[in-house]
PDB file of N, CA and C in Angstrom:
ATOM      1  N   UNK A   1     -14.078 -12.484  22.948  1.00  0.00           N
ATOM      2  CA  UNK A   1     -13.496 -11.164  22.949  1.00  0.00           C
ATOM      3  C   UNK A   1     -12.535 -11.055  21.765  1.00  0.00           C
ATOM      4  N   UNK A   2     -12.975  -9.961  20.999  1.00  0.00           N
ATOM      5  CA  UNK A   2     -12.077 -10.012  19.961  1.00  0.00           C
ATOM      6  C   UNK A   2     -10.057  -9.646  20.295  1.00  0.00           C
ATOM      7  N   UNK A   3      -9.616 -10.009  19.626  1.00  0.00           N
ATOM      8  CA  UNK A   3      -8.119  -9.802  19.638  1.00  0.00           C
ATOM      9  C   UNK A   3      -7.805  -8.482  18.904  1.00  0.00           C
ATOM     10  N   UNK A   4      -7.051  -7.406  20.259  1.00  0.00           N
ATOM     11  CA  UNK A   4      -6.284  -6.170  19.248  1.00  0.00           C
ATOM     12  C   UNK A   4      -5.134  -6.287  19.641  1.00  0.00           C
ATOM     13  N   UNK A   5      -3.988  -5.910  18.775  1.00  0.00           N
ATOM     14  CA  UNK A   5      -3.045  -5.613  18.124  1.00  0.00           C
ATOM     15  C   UNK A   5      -2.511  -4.501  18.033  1.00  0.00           C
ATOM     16  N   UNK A   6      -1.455  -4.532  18.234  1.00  0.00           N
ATOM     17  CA  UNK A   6      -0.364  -3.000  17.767  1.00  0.00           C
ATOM     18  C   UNK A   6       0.556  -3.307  16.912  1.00  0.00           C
ATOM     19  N   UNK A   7      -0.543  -2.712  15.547  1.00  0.00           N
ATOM     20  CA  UNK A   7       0.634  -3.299  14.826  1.00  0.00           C
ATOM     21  C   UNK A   7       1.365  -2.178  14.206  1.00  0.00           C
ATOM     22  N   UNK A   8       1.929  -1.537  14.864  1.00  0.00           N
ATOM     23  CA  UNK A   8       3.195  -0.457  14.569  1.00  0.00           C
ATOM     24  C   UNK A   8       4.386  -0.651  13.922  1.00  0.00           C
ATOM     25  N   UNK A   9       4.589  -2.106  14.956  1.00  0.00           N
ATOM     26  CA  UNK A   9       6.396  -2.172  14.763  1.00  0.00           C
ATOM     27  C   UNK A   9       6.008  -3.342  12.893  1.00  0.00           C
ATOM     28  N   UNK A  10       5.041  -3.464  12.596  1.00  0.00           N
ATOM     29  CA  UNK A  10       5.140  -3.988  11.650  1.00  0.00           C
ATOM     30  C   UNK A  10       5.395  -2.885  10.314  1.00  0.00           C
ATOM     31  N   UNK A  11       5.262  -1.328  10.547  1.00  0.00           N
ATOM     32  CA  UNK A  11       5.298  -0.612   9.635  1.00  0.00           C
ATOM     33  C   UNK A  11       6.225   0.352  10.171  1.00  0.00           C
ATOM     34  N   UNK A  12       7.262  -0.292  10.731  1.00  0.00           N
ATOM     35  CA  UNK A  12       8.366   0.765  11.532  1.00  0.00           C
ATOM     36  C   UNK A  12       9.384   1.392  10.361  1.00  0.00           C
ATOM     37  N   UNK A  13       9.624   2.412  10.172  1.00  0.00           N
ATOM     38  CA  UNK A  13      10.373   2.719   8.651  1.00  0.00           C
ATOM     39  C   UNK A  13      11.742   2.567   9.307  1.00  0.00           C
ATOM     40  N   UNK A  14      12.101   2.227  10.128  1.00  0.00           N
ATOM     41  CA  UNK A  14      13.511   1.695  10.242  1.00  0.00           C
ATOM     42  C   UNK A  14      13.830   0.438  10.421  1.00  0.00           C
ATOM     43  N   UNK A  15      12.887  -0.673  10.146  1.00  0.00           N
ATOM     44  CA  UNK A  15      12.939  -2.082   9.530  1.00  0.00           C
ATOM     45  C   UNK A  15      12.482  -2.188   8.287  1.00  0.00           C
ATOM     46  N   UNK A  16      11.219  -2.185   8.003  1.00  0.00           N
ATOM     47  CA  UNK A  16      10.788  -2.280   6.389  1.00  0.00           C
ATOM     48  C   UNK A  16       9.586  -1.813   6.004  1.00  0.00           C
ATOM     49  N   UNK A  17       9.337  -1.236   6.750  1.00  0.00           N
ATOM     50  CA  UNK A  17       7.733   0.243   6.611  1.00  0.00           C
ATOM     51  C   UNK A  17       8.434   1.466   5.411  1.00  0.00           C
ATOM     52  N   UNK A  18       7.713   1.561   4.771  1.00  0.00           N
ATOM     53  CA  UNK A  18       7.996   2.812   4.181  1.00  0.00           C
ATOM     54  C   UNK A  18       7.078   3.962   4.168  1.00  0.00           C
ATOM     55  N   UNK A  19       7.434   5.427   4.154  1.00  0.00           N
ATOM     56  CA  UNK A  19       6.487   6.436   3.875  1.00  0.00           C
ATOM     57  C   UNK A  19       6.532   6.745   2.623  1.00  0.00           C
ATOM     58  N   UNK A  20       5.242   6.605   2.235  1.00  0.00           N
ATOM     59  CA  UNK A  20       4.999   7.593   0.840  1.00  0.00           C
ATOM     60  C   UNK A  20       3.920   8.339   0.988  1.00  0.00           C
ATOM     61  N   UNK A  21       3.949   9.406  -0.215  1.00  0.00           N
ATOM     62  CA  UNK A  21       2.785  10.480  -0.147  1.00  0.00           C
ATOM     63  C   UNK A  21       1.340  10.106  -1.273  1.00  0.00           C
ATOM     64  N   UNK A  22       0.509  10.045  -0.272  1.00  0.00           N
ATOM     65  CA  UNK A  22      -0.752   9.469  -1.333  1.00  0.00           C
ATOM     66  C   UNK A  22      -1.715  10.788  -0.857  1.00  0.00           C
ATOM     67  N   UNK A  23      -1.999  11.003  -2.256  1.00  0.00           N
ATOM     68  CA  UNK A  23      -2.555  12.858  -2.876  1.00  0.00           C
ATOM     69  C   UNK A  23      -2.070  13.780  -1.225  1.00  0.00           C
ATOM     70  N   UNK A  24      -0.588  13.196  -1.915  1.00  0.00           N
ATOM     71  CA  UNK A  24      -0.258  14.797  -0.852  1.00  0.00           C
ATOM     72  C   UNK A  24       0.139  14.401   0.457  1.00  0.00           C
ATOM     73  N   UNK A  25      -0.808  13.328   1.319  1.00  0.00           N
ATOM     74  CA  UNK A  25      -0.285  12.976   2.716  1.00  0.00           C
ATOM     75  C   UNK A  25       0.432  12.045   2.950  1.00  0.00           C
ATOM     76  N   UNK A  26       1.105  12.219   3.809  1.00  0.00           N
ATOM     77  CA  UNK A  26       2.013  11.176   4.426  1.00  0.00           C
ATOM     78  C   UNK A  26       1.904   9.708   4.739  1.00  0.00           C
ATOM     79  N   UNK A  27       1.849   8.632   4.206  1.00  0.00           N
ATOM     80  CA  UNK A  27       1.592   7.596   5.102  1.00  0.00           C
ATOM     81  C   UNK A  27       2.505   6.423   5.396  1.00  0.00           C
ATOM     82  N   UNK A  28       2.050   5.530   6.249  1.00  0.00           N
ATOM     83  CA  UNK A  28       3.340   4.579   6.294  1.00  0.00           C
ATOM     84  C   UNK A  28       2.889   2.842   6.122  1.00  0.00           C
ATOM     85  N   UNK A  29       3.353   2.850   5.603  1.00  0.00           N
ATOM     86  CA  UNK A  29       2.713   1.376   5.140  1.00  0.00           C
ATOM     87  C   UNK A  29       4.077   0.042   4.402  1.00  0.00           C
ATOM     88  N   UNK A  30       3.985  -0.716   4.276  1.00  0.00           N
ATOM     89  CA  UNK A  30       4.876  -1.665   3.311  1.00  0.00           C
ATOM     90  C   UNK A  30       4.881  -1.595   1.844  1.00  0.00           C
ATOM     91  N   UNK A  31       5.404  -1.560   1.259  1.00  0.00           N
ATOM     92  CA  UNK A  31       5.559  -1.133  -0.407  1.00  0.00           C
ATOM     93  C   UNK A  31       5.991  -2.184  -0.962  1.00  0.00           C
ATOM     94  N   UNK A  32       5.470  -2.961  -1.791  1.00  0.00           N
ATOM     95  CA  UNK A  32       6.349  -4.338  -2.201  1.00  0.00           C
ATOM     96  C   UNK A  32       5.956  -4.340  -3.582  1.00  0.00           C
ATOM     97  N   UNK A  33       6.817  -4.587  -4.493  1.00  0.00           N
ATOM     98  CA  UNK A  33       6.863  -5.116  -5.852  1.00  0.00           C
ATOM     99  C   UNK A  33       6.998  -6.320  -6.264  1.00  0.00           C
ATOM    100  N   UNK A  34       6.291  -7.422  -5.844  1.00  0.00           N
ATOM    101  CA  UNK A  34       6.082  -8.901  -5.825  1.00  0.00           C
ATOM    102  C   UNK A  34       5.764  -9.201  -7.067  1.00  0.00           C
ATOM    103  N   UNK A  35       6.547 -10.552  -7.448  1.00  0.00           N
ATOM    104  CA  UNK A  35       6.543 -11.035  -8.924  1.00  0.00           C
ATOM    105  C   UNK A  35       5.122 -11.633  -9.330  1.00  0.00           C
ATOM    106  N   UNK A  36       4.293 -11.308 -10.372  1.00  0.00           N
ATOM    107  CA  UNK A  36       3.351 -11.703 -10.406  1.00  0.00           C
ATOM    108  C   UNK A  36       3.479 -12.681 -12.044  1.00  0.00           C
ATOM    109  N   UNK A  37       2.351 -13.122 -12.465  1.00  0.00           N
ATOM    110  CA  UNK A  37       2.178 -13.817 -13.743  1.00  0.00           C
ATOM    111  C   UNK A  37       0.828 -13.640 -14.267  1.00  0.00           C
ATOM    112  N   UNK A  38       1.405 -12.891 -15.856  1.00  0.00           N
ATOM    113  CA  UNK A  38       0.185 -12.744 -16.045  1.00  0.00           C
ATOM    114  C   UNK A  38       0.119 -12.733 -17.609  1.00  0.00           C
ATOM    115  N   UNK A  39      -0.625 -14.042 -17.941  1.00  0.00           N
ATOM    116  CA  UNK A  39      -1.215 -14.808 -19.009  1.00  0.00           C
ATOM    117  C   UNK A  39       0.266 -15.354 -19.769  1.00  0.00           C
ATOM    118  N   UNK A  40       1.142 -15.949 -18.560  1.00  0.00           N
ATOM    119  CA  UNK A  40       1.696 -16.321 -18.861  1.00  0.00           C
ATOM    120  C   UNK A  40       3.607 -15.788 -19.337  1.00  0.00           C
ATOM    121  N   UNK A  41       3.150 -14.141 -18.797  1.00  0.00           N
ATOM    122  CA  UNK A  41       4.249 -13.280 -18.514  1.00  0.00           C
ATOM    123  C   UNK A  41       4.878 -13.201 -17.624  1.00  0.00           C
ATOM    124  N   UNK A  42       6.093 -13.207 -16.677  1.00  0.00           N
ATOM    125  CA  UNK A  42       5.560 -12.412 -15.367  1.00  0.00           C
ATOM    126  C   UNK A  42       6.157 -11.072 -15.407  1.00  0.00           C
ATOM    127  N   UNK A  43       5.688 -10.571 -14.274  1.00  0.00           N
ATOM    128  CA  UNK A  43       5.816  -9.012 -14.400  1.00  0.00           C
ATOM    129  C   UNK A  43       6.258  -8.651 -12.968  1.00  0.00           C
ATOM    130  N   UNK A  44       5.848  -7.343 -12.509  1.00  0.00           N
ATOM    131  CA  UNK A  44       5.915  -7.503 -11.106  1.00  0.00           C
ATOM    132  C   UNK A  44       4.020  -6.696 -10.709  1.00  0.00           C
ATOM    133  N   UNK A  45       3.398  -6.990  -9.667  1.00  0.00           N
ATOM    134  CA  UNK A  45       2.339  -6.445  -9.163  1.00  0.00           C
ATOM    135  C   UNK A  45       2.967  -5.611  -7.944  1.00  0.00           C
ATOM    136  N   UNK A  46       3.243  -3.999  -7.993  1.00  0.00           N
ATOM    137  CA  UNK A  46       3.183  -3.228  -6.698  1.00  0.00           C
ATOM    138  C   UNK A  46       1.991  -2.717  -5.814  1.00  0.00           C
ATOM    139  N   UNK A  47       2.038  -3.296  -4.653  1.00  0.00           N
ATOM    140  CA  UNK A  47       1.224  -3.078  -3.717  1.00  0.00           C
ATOM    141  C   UNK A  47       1.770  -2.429  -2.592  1.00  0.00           C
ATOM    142  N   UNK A  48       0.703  -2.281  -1.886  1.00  0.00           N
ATOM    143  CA  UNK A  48       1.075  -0.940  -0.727  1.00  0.00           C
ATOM    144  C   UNK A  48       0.297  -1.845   0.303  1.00  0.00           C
ATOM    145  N   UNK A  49       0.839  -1.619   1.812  1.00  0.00           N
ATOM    146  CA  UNK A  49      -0.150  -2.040   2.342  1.00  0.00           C
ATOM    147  C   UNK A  49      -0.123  -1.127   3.722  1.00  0.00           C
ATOM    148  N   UNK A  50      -0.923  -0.567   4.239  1.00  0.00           N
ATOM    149  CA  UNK A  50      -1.206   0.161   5.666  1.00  0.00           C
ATOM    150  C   UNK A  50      -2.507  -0.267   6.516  1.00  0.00           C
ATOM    151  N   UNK A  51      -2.558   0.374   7.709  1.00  0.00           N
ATOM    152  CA  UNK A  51      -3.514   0.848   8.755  1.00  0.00           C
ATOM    153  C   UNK A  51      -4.779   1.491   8.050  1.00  0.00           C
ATOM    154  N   UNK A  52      -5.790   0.334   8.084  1.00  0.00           N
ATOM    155  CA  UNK A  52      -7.541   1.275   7.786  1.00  0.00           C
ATOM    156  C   UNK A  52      -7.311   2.469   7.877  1.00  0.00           C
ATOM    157  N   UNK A  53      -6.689   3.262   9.446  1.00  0.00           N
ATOM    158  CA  UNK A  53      -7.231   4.312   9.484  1.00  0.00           C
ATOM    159  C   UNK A  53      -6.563   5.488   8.770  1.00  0.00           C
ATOM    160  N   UNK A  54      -5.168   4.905   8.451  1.00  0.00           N
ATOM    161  CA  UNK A  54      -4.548   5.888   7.233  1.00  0.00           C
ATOM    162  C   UNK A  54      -4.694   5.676   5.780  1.00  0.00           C
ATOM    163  N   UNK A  55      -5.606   4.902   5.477  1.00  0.00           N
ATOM    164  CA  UNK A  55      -5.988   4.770   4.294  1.00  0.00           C
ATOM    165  C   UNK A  55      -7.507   5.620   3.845  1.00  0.00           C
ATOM    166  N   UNK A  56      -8.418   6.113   4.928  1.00  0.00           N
ATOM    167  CA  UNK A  56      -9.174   6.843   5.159  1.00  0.00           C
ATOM    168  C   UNK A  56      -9.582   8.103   3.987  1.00  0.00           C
ATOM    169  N   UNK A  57     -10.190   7.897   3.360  1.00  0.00           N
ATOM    170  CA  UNK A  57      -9.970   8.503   2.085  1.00  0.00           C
ATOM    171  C   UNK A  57      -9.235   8.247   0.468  1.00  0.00           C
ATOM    172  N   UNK A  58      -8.662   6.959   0.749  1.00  0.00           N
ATOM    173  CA  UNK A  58      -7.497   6.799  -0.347  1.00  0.00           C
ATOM    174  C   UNK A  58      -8.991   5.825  -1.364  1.00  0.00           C
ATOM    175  N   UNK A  59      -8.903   6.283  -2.725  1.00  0.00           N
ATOM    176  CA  UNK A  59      -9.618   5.678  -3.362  1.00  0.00           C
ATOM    177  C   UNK A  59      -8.924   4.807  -5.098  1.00  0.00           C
ATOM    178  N   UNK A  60     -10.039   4.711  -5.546  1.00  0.00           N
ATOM    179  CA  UNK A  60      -9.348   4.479  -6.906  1.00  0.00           C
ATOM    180  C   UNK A  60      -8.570   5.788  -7.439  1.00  0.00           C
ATOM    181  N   UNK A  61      -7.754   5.745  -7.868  1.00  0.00           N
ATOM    182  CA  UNK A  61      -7.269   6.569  -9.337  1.00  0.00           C
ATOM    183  C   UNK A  61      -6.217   7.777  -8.227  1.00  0.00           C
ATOM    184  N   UNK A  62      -6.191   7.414  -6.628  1.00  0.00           N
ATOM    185  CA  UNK A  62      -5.703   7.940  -5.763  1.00  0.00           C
ATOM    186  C   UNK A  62      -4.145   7.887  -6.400  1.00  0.00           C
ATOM    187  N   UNK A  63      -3.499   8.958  -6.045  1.00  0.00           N
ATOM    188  CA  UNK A  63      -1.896   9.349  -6.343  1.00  0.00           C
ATOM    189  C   UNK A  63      -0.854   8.496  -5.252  1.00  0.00           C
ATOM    190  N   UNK A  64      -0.225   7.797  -5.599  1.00  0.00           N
ATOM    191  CA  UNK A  64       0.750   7.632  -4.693  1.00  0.00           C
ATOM    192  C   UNK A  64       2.013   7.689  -4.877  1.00  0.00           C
ATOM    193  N   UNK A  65       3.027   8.475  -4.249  1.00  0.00           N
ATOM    194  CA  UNK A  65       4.375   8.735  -4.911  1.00  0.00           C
ATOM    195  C   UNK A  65       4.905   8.142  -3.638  1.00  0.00           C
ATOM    196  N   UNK A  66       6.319   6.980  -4.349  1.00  0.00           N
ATOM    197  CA  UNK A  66       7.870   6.321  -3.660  1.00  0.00           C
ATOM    198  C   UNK A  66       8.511   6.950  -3.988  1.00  0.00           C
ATOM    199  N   UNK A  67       9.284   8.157  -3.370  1.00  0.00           N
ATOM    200  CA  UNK A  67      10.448   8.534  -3.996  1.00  0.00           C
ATOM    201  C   UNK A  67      10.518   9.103  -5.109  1.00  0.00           C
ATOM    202  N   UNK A  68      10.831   8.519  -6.168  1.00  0.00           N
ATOM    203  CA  UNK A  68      10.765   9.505  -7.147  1.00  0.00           C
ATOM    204  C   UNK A  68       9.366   8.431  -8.289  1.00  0.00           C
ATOM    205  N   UNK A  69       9.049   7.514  -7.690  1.00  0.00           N
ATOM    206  CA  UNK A  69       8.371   6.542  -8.322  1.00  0.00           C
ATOM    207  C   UNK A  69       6.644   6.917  -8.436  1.00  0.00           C
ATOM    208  N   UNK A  70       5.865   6.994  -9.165  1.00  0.00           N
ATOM    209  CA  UNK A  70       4.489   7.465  -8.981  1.00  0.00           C
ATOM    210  C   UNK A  70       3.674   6.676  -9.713  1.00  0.00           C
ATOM    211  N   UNK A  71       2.203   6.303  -8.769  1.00  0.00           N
ATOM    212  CA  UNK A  71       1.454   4.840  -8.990  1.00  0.00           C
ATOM    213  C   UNK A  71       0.420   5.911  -9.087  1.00  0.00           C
ATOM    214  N   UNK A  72      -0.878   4.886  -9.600  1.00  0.00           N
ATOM    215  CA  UNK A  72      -2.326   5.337  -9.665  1.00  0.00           C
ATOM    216  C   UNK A  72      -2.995   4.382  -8.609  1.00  0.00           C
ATOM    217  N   UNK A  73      -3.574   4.421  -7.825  1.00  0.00           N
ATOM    218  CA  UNK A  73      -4.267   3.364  -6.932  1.00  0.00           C
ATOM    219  C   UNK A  73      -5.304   2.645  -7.842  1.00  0.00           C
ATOM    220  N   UNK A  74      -5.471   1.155  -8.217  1.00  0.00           N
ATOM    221  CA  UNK A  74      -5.853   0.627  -8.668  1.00  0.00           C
ATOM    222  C   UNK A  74      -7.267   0.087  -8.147  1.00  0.00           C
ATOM    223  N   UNK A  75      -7.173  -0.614  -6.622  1.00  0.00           N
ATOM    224  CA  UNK A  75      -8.161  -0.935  -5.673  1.00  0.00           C
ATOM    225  C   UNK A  75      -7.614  -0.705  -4.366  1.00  0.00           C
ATOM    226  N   UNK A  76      -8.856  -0.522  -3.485  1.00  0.00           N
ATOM    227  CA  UNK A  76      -8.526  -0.276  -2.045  1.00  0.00           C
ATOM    228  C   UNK A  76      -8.918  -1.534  -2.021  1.00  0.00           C
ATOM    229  N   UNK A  77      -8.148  -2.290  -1.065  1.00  0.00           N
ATOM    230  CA  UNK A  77      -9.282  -3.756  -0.422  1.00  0.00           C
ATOM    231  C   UNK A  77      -8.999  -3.700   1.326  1.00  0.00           C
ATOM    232  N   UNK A  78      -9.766  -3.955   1.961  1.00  0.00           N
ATOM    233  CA  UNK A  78      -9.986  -3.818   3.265  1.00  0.00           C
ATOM    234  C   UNK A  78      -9.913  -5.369   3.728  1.00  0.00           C
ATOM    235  N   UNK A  79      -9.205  -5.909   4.683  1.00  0.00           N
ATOM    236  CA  UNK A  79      -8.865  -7.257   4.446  1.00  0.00           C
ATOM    237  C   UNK A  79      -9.302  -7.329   6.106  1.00  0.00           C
ATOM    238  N   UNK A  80     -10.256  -6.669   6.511  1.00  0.00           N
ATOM    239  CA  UNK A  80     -10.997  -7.140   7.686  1.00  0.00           C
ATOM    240  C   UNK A  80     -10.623  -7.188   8.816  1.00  0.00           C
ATOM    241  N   UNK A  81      -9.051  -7.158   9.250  1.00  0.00           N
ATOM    242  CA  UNK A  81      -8.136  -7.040  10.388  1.00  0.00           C
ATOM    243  C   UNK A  81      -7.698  -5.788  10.948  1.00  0.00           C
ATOM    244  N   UNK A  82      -8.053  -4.539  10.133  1.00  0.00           N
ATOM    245  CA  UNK A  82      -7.557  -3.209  10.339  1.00  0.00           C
ATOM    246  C   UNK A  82      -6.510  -2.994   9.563  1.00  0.00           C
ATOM    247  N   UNK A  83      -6.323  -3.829   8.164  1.00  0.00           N
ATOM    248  CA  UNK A  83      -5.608  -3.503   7.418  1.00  0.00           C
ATOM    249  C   UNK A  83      -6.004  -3.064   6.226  1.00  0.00           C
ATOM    250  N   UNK A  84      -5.224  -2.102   5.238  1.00  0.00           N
ATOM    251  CA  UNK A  84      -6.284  -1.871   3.772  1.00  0.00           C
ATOM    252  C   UNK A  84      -4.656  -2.683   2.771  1.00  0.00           C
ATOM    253  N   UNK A  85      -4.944  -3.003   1.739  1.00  0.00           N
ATOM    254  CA  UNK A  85      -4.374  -3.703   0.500  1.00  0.00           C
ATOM    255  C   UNK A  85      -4.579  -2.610  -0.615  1.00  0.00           C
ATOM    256  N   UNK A  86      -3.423  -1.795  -1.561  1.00  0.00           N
ATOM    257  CA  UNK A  86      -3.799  -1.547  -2.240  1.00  0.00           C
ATOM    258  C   UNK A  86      -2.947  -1.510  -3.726  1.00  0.00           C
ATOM    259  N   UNK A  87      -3.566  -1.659  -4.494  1.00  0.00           N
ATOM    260  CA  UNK A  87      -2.627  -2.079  -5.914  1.00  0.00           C
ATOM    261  C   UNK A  87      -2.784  -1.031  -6.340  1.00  0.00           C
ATOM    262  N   UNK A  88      -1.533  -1.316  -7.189  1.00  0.00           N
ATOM    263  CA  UNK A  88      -1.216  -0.091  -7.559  1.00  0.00           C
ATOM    264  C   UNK A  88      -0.682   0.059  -9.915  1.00  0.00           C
ATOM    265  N   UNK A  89      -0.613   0.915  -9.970  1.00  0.00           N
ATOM    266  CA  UNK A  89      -0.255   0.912 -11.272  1.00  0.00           C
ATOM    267  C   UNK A  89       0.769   2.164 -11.884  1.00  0.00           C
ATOM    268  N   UNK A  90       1.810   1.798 -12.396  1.00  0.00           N
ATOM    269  CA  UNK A  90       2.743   2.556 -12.420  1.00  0.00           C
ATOM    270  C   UNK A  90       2.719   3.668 -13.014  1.00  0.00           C
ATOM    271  N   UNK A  91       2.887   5.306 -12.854  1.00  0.00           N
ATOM    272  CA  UNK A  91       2.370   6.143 -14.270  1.00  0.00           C
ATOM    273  C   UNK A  91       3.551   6.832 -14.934  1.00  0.00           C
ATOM    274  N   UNK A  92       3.133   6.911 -16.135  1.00  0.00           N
ATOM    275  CA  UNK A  92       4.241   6.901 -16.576  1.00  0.00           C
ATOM    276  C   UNK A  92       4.786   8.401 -17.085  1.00  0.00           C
TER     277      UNK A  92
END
């Protein structure tokens, strides 16, 4: 029997969930700017992460605005648990 989950309190915006607007809608997910390395730089890689089912439509080149901060969706990745992964790229 497979294992479900509520995973709510993991995207609760009054611990460390955030909402941002991706083309326009609301969603709530984790927002992290994690240090990455690349060819020997590092930089930071921002990713987003939510619920499959609010990612439902979100594609490449998808809008996502933090605040006053605004990304291009880079990849959706679906990580098989009912979660989607998505990178992001800063615009400028």
């Amino acid at each position: 029997m497979p294992m479900t989950e509520d995973l709510a309190l993991f995207f609760d915006t009054e611990e460390h969930g955030t909402e941002v607007l991706i083309d326009g809608a609301a969603v709530t997910g984790i927002f992290d700017r994690g240090y990455a390395e690349v060819a020997g730089m590092g930089t930071t890689e921002p990713t987003f992460v939510c619920p499959a089912a609010e990612a439902a439509g979100v594609e490449q080149d998808s809008e996502l605005v933090n605040g006053s901060d605004t990304y291009s969706v880079r990849s959706v990745e679906p990580d098989g648990s009912g979660l989607v992964r998505m990178t992001l790229e800063a615009v400028s």
